[in-house]
Protein backbone atom coordinates (compact mmCIF):
# COMPACT_ATOMS: atom_id res chain seq x y z
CA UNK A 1 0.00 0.00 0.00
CA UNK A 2 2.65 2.43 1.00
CA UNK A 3 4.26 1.63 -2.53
CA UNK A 4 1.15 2.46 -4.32
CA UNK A 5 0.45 5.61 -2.37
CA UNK A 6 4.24 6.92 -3.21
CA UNK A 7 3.62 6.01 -6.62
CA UNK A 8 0.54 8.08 -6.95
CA UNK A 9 2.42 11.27 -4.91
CA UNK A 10 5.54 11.15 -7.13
CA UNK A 11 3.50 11.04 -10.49
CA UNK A 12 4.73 7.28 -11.58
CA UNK A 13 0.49 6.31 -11.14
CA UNK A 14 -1.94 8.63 -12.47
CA UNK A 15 -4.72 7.66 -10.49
CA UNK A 16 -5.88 8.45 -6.55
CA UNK A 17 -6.40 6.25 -3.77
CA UNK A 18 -9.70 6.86 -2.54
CA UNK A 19 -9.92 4.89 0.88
CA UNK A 20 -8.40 2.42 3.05
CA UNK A 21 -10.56 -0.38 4.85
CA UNK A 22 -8.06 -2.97 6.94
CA UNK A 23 -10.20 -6.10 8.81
CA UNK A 24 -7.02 -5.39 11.70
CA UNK A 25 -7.79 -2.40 13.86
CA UNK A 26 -4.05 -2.35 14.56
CA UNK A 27 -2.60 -2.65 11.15
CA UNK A 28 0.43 0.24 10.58
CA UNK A 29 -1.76 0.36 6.86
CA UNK A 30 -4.45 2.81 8.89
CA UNK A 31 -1.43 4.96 10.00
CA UNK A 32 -0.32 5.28 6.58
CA UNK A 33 -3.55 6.29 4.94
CA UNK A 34 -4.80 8.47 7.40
CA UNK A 35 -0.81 10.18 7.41
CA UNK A 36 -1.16 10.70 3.65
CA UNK A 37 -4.58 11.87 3.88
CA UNK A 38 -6.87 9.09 2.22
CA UNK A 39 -9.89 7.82 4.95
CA UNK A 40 -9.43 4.97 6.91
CA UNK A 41 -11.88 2.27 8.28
CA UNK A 42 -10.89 -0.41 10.51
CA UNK A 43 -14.02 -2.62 8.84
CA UNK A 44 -14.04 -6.72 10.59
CA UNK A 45 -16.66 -8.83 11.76
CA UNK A 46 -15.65 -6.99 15.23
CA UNK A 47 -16.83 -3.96 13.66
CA UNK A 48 -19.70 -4.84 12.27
CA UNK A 49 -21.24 -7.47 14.18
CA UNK A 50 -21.56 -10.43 11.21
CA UNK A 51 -20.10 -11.29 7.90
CA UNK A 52 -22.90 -10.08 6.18
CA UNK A 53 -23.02 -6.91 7.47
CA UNK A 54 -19.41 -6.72 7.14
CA UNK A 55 -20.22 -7.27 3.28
CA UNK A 56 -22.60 -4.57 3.62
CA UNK A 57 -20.39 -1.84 5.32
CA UNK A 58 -17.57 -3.04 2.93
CA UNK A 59 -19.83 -2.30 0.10
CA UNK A 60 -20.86 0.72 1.24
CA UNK A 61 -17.93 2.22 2.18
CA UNK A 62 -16.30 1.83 -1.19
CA UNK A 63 -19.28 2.99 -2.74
CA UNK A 64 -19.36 6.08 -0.63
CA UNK A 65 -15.73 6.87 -1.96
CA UNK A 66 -16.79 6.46 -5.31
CA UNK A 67 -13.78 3.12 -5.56
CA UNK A 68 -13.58 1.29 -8.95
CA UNK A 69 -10.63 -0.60 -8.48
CA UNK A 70 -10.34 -2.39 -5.16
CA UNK A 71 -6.12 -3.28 -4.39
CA UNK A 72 -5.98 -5.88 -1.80
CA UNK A 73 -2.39 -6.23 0.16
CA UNK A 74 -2.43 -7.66 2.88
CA UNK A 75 -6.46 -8.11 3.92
CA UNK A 76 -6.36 -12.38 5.21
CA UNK A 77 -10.27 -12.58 4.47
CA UNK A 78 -12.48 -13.54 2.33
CA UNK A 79 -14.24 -10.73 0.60
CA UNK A 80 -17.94 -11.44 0.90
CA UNK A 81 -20.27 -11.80 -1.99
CA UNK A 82 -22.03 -8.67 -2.64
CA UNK A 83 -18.82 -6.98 -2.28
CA UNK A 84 -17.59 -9.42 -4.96
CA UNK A 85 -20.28 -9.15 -7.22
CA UNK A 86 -20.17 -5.10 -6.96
CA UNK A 87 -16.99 -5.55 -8.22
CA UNK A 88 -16.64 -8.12 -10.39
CA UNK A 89 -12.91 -8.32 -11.69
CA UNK A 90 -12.02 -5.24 -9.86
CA UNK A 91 -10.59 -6.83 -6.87
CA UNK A 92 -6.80 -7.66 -7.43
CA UNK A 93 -4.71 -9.62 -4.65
CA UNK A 94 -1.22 -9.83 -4.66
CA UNK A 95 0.29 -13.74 -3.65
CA UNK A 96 3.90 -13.77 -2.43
CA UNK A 97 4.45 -16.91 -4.95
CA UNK A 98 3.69 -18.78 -8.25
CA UNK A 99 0.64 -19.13 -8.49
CA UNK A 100 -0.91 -22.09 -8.12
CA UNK A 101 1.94 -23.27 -6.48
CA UNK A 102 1.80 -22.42 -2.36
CA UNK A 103 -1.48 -21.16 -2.84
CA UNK A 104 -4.98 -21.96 -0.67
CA UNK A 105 -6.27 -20.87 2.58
CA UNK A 106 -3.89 -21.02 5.43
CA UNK A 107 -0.78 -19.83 2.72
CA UNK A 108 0.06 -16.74 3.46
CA UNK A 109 3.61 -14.73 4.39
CA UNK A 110 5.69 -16.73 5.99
CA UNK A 111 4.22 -19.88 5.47
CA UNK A 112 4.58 -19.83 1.63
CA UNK A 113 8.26 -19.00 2.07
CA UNK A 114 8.74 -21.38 4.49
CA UNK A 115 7.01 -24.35 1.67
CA UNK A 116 9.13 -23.00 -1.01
CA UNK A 117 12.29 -23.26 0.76
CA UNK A 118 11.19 -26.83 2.31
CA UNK A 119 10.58 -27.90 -1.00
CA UNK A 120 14.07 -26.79 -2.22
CA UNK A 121 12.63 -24.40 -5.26
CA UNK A 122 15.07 -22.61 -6.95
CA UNK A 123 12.62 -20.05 -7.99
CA UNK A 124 9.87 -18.80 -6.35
CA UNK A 125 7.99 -15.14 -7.35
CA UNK A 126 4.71 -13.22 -7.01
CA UNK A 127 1.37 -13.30 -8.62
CA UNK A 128 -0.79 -10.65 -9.29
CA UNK A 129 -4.74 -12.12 -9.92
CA UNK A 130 -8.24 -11.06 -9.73
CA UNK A 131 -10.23 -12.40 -6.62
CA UNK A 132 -13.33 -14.23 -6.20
CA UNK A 133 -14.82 -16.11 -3.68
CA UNK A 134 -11.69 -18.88 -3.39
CA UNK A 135 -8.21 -18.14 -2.03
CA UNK A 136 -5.77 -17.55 -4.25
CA UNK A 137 -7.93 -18.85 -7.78
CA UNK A 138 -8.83 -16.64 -10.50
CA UNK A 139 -6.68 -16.05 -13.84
CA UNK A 140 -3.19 -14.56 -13.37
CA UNK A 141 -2.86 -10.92 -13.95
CA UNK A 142 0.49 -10.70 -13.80
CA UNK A 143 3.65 -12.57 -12.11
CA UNK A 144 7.49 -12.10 -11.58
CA UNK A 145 10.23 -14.80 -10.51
CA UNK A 146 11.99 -14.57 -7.46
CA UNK A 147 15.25 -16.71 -7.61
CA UNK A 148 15.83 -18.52 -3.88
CA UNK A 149 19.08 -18.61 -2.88
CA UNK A 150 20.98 -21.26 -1.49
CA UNK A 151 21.76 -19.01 2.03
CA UNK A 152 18.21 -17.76 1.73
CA UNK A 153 16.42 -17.68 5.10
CA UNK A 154 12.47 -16.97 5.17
CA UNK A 155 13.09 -13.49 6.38
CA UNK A 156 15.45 -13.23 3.44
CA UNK A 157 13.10 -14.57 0.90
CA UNK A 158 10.41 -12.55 2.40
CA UNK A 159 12.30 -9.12 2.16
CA UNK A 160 13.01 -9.85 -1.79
CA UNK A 161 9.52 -11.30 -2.62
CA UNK A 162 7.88 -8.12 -0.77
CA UNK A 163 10.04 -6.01 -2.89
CA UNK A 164 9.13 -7.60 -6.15
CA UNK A 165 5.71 -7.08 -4.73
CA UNK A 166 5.86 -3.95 -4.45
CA UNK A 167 7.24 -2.71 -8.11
CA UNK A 168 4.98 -5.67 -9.60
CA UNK A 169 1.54 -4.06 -8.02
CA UNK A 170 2.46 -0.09 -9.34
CA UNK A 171 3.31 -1.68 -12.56
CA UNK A 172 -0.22 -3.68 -13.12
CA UNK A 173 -1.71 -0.35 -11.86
CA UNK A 174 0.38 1.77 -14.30
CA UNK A 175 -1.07 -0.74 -17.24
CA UNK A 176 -4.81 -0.80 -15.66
CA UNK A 177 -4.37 3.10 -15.60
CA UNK A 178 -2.85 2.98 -19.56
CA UNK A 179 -6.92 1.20 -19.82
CA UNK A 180 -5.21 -2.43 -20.40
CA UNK A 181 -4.30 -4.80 -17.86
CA UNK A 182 -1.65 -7.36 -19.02
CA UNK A 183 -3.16 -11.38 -19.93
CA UNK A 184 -6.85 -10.41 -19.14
CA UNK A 185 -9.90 -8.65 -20.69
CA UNK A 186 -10.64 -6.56 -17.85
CA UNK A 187 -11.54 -3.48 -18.84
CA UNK A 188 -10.25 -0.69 -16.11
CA UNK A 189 -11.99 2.35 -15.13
CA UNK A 190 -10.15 5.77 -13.45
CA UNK A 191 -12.05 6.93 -10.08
């Protein structure tokens, strides 16, 4: 997120972010937002009693900030279904590897690093895909190798996947913002 908000500020992304919603009342994301001036919900069952309201207040929020292009990084939860059919291949997640390899519920962060070094890959990488109502399915947006080095540690993995994160998600923006998104035929809209 922090990427994507310096890309907008130093004119590399020609579009605006529009709101923040994290599921973690704690997350350093709300921080950031609210610091760089874009509203901030802290939006979780917690919040809003079940998962359908959640869905509800989800919706809602993002259609009170006019959103038509919903970035997840980060968010662990399932995105419920009138949120998903609102915005039907408009909700990218990033994956810190190959998809479909190390994908599914439960793989996440750490735990994908930790498979792909258990597993002795030489590569690993990040995918870039539209969500739906699985973890980790849809068609590939876009992805980018990782190589895994031989003295790699997670934490080490971690630190060069999240980078390759990073510059992976401005540059699917910067194509979605050009009105083409690479390997798809989803047609973006500006806010």
């Amino acid at each position: 997120m922090a990427a994507i908000i310096a890309a907008i500020r130093n004119g590399r992304l020609d579009e605006s972010a529009q709101v923040l919603i994290s599921n973690n009342g704690r997350s350093c994301a709300l921080d950031i937002a609210r610091a760089a001036g874009i509203p901030a919900y802290h939006l979780s069952e917690k919040t809003a009693g079940t998962a359908e309201q959640l869905d509800e207040a989800m919706l809602d929020t993002m259609t009170r900030h006019a959103v038509t292009l919903v970035i997840c990084s980060g968010h662990m939860k399932k995105i419920g279904p009138r949120t998903l059919a609102a915005f039907e291949a408009r909700i990218l997640n990033v994956h810190p590897a190959l998809l479909p390899a190390y994908g599914g519920q439960g793989m996440y962060g750490a735990r994908v690093h930790a498979a792909v070094l258990a597993a002795g890959e030489a590569t690993t990488g990040v995918t870039i895909h539209p969500v739906d109502g699985e973890y980790d399915q849809g068609p590939m947006i876009a992805q980018a190798r990782v190589p895994v080095l031989a003295n790699d540690t997670i934490d080490s993995l971690a630190g060069r996947v999240l980078e390759r994160e990073k510059a992976l998600y401005v540059e699917v923006l910067q194509h979605i913002a050009g009105r083409q998104v690479p390997g798809t035929n989803l047609a973006a809209r500006s806010p």
